[in-house]
Protein backbone atom coordinates (compact mmCIF):
# COMPACT_ATOMS: atom_id res chain seq x y z
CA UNK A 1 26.63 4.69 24.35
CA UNK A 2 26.06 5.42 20.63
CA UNK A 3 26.54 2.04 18.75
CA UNK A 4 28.75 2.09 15.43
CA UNK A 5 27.65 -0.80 12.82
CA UNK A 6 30.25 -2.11 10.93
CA UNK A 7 30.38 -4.75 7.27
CA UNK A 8 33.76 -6.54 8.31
CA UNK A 9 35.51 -8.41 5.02
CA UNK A 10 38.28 -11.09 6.49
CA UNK A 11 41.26 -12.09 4.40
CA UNK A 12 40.38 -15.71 5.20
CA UNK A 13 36.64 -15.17 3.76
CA UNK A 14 34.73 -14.26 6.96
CA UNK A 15 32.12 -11.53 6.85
CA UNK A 16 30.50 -10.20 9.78
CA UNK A 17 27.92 -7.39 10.29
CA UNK A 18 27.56 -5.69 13.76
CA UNK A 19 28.72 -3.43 16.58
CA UNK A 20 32.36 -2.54 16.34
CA UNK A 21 34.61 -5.32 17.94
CA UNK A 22 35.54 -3.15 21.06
CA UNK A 23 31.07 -2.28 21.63
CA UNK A 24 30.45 -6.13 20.57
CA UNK A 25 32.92 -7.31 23.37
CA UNK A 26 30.80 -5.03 26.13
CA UNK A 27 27.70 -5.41 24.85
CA UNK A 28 28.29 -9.58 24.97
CA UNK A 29 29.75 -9.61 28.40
CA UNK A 30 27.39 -7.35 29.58
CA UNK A 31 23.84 -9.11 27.71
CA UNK A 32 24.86 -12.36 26.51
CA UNK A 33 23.32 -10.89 23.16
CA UNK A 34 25.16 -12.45 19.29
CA UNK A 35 25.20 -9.05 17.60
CA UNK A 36 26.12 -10.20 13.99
CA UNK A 37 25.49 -12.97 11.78
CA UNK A 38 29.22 -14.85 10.44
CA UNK A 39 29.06 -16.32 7.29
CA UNK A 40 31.59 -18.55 5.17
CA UNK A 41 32.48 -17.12 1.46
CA UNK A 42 33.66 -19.55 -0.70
CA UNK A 43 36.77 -19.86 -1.58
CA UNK A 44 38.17 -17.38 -4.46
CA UNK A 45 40.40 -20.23 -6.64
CA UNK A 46 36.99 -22.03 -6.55
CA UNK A 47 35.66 -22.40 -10.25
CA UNK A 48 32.06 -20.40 -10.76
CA UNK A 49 29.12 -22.03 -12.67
CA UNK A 50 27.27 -19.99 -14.69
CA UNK A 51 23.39 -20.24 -14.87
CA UNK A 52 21.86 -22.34 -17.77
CA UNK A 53 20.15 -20.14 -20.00
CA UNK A 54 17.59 -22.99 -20.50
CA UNK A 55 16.82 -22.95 -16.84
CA UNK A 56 16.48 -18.50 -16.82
CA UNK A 57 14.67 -18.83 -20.41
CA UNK A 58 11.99 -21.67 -19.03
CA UNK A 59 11.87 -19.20 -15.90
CA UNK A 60 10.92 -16.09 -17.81
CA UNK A 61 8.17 -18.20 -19.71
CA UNK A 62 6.52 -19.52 -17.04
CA UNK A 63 6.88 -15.90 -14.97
CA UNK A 64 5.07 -14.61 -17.97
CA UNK A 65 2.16 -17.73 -18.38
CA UNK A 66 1.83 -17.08 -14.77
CA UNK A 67 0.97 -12.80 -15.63
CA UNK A 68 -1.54 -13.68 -18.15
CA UNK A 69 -3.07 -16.40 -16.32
CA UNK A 70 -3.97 -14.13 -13.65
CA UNK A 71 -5.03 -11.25 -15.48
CA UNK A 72 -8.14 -13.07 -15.84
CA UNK A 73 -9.41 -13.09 -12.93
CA UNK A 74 -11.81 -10.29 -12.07
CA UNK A 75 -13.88 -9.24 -8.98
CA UNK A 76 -17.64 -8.45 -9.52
CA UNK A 77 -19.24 -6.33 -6.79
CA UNK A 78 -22.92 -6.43 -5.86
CA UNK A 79 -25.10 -4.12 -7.78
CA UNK A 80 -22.32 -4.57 -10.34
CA UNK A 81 -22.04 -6.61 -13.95
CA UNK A 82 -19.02 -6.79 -16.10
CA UNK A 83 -19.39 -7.43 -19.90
CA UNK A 84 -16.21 -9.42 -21.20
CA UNK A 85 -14.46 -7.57 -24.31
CA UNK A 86 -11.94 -10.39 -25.96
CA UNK A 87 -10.16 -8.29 -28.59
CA UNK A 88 -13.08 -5.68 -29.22
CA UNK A 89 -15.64 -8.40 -29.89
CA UNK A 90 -18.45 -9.55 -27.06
CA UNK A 91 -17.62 -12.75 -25.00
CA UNK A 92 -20.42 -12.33 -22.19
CA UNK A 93 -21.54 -10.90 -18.86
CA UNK A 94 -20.75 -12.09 -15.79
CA UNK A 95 -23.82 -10.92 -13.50
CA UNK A 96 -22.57 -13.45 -10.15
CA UNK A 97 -20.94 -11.04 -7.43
CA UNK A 98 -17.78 -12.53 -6.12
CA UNK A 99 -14.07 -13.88 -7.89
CA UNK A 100 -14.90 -15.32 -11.47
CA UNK A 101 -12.21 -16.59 -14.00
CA UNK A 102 -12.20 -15.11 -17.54
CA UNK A 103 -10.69 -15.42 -20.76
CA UNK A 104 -7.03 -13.79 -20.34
CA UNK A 105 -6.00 -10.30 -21.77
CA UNK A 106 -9.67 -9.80 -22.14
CA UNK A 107 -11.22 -6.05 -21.21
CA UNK A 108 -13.25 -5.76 -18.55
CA UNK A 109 -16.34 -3.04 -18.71
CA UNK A 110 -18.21 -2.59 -15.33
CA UNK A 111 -22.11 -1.68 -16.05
CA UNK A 112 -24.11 -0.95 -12.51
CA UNK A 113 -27.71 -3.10 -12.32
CA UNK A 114 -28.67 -1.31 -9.55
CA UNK A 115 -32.36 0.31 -9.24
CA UNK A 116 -32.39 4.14 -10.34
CA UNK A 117 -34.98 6.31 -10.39
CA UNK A 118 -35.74 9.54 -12.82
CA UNK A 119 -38.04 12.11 -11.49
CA UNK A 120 -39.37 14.23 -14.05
CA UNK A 121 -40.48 17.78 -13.00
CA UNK A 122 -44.37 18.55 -12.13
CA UNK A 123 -46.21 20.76 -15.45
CA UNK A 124 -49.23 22.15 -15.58
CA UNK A 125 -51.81 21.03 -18.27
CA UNK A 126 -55.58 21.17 -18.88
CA UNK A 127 -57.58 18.76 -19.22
CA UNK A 128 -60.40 18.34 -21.87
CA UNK A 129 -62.82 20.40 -19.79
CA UNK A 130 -60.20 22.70 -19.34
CA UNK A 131 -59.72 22.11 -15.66
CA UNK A 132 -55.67 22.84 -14.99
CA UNK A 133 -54.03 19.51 -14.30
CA UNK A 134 -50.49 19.25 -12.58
CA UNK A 135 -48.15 16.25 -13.77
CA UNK A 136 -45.58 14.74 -12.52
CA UNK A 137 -43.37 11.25 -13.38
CA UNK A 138 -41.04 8.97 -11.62
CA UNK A 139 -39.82 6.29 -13.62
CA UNK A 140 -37.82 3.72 -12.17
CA UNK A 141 -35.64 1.46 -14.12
CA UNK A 142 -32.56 -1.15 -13.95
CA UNK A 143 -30.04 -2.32 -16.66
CA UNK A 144 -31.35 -6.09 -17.95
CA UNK A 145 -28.70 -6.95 -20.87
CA UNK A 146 -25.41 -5.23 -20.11
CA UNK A 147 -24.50 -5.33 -23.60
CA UNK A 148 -27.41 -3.83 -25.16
CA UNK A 149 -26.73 -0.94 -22.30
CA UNK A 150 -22.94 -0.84 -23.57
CA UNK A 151 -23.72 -1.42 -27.44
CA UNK A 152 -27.36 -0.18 -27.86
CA UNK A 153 -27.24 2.94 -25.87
CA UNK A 154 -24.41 6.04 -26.57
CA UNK A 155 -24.91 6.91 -22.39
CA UNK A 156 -27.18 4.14 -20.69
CA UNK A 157 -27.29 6.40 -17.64
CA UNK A 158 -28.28 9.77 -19.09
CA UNK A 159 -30.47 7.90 -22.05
């Protein structure tokens, strides 16, 4: 049985969504199953209010408060530090991994504190008797001050 869904409009202001009348009548007799919802419209000599632009102005301002309170929120990950930029100028660092509250419409720069290492390639050099010498260097080193690494430093990593 393929079932046909139907919007039915009623002179008398009943709507009802469903089966057709004829598939609704089986499928109730044969299930016990309300196939449709039946709702009341109002009646069409009834006078319509109009919304107060007060109320829909007050609603856009608080719809907006609510956007730029939440923009500042951020999320800091571990290994992770974000340095706060209010407007181009430096507002802090926020080092704590988790959900932290910031100033709003402020930009956001991540800068990673985790532990890198830099392994310089082995040479050969002589020593003052002249007895060849290999060398070889791995430094190991972690950002400290987040905005000396973002101010200081053209490319903190590659530096």
């Amino acid at each position: 049985m393929n079932l046909v869904f139907q919007l039915v409009f009623d002179a008398g202001g009943v709507y009802w969504f469903g089966p057709d009348p004829d598939q609704r009548n089986q499928l109730d007799e044969g299930a016990g199953v309300v196939w449709g919802f039946v709702a009341t419209a109002s009646d069409s000599s009834s006078t319509k209010t109009t919304p107060n632009p007060v109320i829909i102005i007050g609603l856009v301002l608080v719809l907006l408060l609510l956007i730029v309170a939440l923009s500042g929120f951020v999320v800091v990950k571990p290994n992770l530090s974000k340095a706060i930029l209010l407007f181009g100028s430096y507002h802090g660092t926020i080092r704590k991994p988790g959900l932290a509250f910031t100033v709003p419409l402020s930009s956001k720069q991540t800068v990673s504190v985790k532990v890198r290492n830099f392994e310089t390639g082995r040479i050969k050099v002589n020593d003052a008797n002249g007895n060849p010498i290999e060398i070889g260097a791995v430094v190991v080193w972690q950002v400290r001050d987040t905005a000396e690494a973002l101010f200081s430093v053209d490319d903190y990593p590659h530096f």
